[in-house]
N, C-alpha and C. Protein backbone atom coordinates (compact mmCIF):
# COMPACT_ATOMS: atom_id res chain seq x y z
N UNK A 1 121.07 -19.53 -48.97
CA UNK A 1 120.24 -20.27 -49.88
C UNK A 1 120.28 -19.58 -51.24
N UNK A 2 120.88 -20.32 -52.14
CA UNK A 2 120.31 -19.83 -53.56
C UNK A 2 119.42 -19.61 -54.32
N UNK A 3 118.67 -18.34 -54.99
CA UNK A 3 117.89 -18.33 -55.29
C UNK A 3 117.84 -19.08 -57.26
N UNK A 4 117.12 -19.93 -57.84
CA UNK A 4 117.26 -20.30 -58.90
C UNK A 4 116.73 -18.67 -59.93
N UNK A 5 116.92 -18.61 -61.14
CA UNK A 5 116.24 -17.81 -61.61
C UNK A 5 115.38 -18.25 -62.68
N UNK A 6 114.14 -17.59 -62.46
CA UNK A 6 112.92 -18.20 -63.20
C UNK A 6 112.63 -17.73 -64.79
N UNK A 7 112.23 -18.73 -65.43
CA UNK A 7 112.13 -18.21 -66.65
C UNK A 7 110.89 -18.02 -67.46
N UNK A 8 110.05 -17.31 -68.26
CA UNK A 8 108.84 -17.62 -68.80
C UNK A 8 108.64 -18.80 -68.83
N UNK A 9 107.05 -19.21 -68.10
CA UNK A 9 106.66 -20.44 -67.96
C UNK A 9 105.47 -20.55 -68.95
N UNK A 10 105.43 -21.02 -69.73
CA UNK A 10 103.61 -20.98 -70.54
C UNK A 10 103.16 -22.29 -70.08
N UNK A 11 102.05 -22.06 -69.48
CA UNK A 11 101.22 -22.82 -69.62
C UNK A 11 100.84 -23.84 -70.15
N UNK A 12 100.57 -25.21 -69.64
CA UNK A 12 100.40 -26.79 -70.53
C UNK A 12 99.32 -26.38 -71.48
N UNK A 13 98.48 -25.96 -71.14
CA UNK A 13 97.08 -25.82 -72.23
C UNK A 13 97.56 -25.07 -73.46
N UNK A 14 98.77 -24.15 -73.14
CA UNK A 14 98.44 -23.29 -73.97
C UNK A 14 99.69 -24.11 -74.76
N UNK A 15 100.87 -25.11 -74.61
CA UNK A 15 101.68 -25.31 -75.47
C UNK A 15 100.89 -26.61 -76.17
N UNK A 16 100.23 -27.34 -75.31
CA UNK A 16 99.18 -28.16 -76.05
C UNK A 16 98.19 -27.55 -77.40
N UNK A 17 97.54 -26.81 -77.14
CA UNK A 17 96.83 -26.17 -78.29
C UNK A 17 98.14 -25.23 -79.71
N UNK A 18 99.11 -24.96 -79.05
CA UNK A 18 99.56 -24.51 -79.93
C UNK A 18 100.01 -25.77 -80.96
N UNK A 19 100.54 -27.02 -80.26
CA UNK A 19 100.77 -28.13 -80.87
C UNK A 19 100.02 -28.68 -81.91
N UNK A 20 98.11 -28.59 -81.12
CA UNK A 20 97.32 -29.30 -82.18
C UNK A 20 96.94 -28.25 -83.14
N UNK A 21 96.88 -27.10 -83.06
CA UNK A 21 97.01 -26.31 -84.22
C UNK A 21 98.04 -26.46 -85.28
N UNK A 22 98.97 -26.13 -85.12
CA UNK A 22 100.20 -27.15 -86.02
C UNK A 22 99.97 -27.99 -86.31
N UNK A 23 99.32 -29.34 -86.24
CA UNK A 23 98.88 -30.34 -86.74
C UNK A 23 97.93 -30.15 -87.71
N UNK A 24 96.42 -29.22 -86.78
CA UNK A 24 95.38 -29.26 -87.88
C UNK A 24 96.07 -28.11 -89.36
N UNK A 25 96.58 -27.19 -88.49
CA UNK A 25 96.96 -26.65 -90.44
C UNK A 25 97.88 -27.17 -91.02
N UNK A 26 98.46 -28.60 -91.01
CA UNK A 26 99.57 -29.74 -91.91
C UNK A 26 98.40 -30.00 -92.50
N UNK A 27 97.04 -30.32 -92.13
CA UNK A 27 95.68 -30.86 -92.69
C UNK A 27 95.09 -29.91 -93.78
N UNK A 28 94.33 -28.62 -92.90
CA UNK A 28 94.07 -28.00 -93.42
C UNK A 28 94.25 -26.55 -94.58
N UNK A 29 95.71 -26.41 -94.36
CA UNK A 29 96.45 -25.51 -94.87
C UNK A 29 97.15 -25.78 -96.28
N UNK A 30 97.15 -25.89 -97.26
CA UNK A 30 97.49 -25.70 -98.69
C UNK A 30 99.11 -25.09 -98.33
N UNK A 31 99.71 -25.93 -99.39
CA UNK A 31 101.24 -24.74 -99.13
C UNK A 31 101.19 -24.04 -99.85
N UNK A 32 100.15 -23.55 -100.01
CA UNK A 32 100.38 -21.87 -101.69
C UNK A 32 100.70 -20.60 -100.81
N UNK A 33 100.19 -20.73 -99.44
CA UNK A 33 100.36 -19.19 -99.08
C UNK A 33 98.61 -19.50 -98.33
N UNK A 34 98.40 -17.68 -97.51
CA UNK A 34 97.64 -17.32 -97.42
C UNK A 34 96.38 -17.04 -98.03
N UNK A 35 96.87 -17.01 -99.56
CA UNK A 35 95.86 -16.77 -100.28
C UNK A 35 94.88 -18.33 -100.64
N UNK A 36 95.24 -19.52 -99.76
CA UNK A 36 94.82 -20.29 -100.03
C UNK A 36 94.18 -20.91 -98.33
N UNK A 37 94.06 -20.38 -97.73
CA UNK A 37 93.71 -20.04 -96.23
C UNK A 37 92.15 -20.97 -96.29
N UNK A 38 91.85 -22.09 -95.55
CA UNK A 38 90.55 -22.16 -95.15
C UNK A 38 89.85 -21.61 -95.10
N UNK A 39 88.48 -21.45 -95.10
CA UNK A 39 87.39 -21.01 -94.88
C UNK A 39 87.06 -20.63 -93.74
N UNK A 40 86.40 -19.28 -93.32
CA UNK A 40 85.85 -19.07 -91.49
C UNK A 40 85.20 -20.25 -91.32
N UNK A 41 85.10 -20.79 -90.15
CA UNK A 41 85.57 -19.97 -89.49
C UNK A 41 87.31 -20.27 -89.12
N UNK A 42 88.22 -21.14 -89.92
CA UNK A 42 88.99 -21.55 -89.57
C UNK A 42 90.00 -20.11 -89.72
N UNK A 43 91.15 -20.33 -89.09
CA UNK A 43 92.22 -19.35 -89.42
C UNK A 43 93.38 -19.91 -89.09
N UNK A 44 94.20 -19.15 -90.06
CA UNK A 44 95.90 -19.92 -90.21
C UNK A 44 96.65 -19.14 -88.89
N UNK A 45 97.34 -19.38 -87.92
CA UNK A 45 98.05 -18.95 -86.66
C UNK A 45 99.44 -19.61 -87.15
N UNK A 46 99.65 -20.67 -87.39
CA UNK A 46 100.84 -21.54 -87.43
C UNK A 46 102.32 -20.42 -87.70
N UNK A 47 103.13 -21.10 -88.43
CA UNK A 47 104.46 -20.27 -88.07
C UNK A 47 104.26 -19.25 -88.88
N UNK A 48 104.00 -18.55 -89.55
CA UNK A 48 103.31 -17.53 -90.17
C UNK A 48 102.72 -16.24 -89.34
N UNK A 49 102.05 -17.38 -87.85
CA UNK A 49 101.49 -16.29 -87.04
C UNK A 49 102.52 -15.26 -86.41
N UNK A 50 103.34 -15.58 -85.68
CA UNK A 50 104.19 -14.95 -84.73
C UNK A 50 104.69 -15.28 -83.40
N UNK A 51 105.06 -14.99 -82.11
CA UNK A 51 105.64 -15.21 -80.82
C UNK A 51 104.85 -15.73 -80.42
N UNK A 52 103.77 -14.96 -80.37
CA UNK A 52 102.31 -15.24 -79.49
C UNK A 52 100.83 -14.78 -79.95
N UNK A 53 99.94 -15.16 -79.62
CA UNK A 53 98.71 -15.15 -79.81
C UNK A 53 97.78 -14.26 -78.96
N UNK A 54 97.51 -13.08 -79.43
CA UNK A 54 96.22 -12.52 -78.76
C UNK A 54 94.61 -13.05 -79.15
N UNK A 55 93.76 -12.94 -77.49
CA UNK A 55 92.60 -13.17 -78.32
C UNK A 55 91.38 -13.02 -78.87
N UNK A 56 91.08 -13.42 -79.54
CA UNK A 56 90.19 -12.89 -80.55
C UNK A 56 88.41 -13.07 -80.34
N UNK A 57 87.63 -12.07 -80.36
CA UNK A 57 86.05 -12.51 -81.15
C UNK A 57 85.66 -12.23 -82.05
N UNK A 58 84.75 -12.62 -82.68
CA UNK A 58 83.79 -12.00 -83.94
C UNK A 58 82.94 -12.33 -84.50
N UNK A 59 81.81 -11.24 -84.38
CA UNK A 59 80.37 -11.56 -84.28
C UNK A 59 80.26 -10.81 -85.47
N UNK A 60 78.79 -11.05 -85.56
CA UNK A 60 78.14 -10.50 -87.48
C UNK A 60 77.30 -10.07 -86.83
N UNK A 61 76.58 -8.88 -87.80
CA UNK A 61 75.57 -8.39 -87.99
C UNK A 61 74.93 -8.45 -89.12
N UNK A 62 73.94 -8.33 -89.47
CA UNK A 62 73.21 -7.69 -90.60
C UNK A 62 74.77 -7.55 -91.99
N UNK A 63 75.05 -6.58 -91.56
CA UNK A 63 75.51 -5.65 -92.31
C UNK A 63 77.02 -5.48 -91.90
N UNK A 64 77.58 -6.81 -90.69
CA UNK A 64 78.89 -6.21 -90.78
C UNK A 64 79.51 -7.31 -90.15
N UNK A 65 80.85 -7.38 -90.01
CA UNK A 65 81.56 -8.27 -89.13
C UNK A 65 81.96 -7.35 -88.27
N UNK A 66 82.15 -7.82 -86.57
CA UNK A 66 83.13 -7.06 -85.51
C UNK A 66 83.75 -7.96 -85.29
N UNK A 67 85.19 -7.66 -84.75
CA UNK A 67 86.45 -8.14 -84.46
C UNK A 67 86.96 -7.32 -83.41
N UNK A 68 86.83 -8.06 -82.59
CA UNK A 68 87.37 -7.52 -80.88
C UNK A 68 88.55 -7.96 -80.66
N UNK A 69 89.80 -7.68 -80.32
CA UNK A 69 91.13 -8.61 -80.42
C UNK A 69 91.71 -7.77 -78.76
N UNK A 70 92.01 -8.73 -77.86
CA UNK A 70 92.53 -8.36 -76.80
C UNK A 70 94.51 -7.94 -77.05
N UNK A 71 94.60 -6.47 -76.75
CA UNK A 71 96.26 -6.27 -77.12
C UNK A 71 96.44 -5.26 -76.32
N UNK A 72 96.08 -5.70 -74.94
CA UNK A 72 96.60 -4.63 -74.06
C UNK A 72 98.30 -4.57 -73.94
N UNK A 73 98.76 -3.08 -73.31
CA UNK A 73 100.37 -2.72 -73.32
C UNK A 73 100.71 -2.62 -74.64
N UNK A 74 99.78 -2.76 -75.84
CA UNK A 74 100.68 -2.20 -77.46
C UNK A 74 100.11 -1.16 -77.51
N UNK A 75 101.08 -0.33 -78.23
CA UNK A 75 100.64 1.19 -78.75
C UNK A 75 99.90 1.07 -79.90
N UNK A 76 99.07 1.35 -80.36
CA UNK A 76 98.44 1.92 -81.26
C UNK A 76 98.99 1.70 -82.81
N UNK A 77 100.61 2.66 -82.51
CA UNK A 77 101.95 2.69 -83.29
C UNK A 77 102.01 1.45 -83.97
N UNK A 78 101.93 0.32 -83.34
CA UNK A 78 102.20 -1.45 -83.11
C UNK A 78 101.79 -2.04 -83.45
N UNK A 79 100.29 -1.65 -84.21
CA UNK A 79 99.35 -2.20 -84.83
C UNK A 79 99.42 -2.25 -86.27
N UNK A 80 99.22 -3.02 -86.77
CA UNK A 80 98.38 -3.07 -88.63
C UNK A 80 97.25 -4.17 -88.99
N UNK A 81 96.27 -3.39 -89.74
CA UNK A 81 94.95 -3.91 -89.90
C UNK A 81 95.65 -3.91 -91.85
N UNK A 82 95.32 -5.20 -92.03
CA UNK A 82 95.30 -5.32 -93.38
C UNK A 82 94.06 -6.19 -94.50
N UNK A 83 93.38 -5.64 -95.55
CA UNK A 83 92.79 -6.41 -95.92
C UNK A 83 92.66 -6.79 -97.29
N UNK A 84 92.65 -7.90 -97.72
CA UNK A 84 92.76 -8.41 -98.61
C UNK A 84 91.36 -10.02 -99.44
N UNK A 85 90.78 -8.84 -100.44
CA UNK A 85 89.98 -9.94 -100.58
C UNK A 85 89.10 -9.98 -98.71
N UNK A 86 88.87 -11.09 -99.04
CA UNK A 86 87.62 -11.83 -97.82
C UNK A 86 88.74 -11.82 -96.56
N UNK A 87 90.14 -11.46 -96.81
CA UNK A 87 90.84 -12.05 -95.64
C UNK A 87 91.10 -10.70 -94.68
N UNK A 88 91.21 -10.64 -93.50
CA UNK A 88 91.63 -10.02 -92.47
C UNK A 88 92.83 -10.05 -91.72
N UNK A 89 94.28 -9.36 -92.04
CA UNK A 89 95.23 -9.66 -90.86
C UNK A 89 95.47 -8.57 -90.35
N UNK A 90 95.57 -8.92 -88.63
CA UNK A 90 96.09 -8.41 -87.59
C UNK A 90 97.10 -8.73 -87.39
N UNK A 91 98.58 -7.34 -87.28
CA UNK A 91 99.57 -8.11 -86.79
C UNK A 91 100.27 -6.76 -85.79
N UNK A 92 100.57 -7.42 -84.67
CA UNK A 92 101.29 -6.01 -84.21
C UNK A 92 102.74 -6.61 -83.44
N UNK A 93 103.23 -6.42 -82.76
CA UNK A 93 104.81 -6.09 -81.65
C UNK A 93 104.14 -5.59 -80.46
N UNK A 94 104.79 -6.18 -79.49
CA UNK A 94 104.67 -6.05 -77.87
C UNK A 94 106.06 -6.16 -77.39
N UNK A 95 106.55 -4.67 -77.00
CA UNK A 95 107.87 -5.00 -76.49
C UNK A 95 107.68 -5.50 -75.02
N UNK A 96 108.67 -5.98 -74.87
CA UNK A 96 109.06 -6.88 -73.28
C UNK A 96 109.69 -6.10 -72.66
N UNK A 97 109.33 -5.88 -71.21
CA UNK A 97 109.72 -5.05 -70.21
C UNK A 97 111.28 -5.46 -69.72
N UNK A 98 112.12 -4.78 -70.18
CA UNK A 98 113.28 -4.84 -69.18
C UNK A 98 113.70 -5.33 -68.10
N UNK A 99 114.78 -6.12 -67.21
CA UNK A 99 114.33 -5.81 -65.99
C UNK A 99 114.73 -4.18 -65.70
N UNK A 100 114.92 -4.37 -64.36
CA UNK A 100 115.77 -2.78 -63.55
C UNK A 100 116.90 -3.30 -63.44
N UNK A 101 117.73 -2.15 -62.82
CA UNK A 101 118.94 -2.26 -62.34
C UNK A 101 118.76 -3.03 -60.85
N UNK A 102 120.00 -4.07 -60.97
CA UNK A 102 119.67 -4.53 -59.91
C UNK A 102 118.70 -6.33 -59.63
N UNK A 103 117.30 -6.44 -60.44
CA UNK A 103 116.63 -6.59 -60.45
C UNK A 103 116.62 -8.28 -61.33
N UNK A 104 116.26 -9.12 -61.01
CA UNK A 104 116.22 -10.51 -61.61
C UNK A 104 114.90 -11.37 -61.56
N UNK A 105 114.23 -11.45 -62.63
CA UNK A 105 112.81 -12.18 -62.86
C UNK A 105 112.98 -13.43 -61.83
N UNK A 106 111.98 -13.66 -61.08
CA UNK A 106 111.83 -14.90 -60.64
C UNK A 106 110.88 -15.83 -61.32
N UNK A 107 109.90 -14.95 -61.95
CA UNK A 107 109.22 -15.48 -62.44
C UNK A 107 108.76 -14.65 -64.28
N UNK A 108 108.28 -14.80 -64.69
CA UNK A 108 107.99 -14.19 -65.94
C UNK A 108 106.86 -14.79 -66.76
N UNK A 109 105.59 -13.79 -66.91
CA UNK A 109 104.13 -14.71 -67.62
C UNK A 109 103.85 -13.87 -68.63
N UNK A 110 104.23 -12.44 -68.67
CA UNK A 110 103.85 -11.51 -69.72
C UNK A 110 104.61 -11.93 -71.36
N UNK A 111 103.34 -11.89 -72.15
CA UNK A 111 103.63 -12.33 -73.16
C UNK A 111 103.87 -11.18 -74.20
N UNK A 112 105.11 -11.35 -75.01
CA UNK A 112 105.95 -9.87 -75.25
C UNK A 112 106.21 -10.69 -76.80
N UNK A 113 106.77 -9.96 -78.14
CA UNK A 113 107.15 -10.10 -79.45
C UNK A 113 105.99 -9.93 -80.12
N UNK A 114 106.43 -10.60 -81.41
CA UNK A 114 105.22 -10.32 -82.41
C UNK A 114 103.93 -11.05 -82.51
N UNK A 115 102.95 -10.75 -83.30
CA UNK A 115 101.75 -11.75 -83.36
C UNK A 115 101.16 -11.17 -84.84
N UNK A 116 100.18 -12.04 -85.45
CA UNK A 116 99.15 -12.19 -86.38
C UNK A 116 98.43 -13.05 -86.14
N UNK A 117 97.28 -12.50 -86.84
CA UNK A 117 96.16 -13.48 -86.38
C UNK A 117 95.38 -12.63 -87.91
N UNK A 118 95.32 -13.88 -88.97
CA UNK A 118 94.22 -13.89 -90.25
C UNK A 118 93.55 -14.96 -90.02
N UNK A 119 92.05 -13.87 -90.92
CA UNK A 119 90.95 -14.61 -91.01
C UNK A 119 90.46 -14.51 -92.26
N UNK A 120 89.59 -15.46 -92.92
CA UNK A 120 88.95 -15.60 -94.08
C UNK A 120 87.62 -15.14 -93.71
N UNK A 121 86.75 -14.50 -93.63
CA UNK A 121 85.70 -14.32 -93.39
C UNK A 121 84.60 -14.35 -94.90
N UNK A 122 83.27 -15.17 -94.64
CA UNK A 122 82.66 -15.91 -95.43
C UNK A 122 82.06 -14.84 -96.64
N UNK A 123 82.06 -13.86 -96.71
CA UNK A 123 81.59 -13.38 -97.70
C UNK A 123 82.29 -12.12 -98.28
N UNK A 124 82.34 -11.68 -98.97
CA UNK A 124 82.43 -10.34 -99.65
C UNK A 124 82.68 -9.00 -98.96
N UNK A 125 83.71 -8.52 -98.51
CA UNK A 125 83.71 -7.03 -97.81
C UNK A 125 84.04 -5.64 -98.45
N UNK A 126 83.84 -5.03 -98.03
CA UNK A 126 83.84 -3.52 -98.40
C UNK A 126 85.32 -3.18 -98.14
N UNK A 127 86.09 -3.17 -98.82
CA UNK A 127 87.59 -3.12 -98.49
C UNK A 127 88.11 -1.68 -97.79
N UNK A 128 87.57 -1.21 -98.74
CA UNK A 128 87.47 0.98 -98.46
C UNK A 128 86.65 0.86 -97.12
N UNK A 129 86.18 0.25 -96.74
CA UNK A 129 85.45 1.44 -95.24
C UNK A 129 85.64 0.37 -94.16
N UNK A 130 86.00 -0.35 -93.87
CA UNK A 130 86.63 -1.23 -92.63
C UNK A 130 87.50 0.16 -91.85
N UNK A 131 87.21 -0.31 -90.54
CA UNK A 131 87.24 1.02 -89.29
C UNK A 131 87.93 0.05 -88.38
N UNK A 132 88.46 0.76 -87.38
CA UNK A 132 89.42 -0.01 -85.96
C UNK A 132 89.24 1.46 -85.05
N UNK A 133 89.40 0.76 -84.11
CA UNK A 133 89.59 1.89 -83.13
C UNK A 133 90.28 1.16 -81.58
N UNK A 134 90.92 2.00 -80.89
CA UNK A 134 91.73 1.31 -80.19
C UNK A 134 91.38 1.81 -79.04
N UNK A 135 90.86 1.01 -77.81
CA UNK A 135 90.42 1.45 -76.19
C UNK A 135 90.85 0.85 -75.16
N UNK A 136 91.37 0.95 -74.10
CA UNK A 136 91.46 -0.06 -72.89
C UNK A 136 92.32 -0.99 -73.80
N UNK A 137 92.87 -1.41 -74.14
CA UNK A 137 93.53 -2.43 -74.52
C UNK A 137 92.84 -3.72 -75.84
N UNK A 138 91.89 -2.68 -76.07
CA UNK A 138 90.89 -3.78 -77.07
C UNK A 138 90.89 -3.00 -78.39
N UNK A 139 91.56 -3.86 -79.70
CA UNK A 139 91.24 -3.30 -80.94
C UNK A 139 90.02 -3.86 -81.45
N UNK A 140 89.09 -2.87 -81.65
CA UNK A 140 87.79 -3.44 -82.34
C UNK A 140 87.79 -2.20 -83.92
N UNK A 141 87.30 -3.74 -84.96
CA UNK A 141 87.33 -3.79 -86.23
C UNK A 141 85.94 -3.88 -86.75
N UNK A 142 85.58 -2.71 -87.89
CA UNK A 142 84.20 -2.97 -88.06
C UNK A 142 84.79 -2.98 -89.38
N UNK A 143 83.63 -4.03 -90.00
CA UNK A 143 84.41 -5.07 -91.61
C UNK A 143 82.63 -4.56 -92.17
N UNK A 144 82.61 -4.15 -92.55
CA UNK A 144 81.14 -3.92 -93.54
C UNK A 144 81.34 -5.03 -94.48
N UNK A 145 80.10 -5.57 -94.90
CA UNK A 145 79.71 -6.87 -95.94
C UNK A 145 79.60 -6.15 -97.17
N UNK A 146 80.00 -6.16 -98.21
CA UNK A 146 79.96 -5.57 -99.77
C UNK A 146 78.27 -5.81 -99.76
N UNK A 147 77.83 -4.99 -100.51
CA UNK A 147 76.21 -4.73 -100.51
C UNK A 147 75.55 -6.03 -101.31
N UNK A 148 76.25 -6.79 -102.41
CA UNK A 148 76.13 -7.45 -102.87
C UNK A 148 76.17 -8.97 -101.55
N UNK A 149 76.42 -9.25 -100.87
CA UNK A 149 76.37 -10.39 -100.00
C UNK A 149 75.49 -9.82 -98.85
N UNK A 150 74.76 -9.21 -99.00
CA UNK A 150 73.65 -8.81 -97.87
C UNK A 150 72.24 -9.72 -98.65
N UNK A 151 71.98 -10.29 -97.49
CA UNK A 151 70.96 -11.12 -97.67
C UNK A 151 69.70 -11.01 -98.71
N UNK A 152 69.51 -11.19 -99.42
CA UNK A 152 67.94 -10.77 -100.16
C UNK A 152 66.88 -11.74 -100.19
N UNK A 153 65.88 -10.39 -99.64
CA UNK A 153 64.32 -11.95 -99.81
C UNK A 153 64.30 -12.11 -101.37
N UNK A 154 64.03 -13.38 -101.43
CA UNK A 154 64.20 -14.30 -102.86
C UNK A 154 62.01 -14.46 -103.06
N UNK A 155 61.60 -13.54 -104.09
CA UNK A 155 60.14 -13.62 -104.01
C UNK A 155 60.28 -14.93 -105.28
N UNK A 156 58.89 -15.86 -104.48
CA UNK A 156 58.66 -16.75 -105.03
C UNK A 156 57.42 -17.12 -106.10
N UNK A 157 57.74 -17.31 -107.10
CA UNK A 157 57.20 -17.27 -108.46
C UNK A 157 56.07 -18.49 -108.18
């Protein structure tokens, strides 16, 4: 009996969503570039992004944005945090495992090459003190709000 050999399979959901994303940024996306990027919470992924998509949260505080980005199996090395203005990009490389000697995928789900993932985030940041730190496979990003976009009670006359 022959065995067929299997090839990375992705997932319907996931080639579906990649589809209607491509659609919504023909809508939403300006052709100037990045620097013309929607508003949070939207973000540009489209061909710009990369191979594949890691994923993402991000919650506010007071006083800050966090950005949790799932990138387990990348080194550290693999990573770049860039910021610009209100915008945020993540982009790193995931090399793909070899097979062995010998050895023929039957199947294949690990998702391997490059990625980015920018965001516009709604207000004003502190460009100088944005922090990352890398654990378990999770890069988390602390984005401080420029002091000037921190909320103020407005006293009423």
């Amino acid at each position: 009996m022959k065995v067929a050999k299997a090839t990375r399979a992705a997932p319907i959901i996931g080639q579906v969503k990649n589809d209607i994303d491509r659609v919504f940024d023909r809508f939403y996306t300006p052709s100037l570039g990045e620097a013309a990027l929607p508003g949070f919470p939207f973000e540009h992924m489209g061909t710009l992004g990369g191979e594949w998509t890691p994923a993402l949260d991000v919650t506010e505080t007071e006083k800050e944005y966090l950005i949790r980005c799932e990138v387990p199996g990348i080194h550290k090395e693999n990573l770049d945090i860039s910021v610009n203005g209100s915008l945020l990009r993540i982009t790193g490389h995931k090399e793909a495992i070899q097979e062995g000697k010998g050895e023929s995928y039957l199947y294949r789900e690990r998702e391997a090459g490059t990625f980015a993932r920018t965001l516009r985030l709604p207000v004003p940041i502190e460009e100088g003190k944005v922090e990352a730190a890398y654990q378990d496979g999770i890069l988390t990003v602390r984005v401080p709000k420029a002091a000037t976009a921190l909320s103020k009670k407005v006293l009423i006359k």
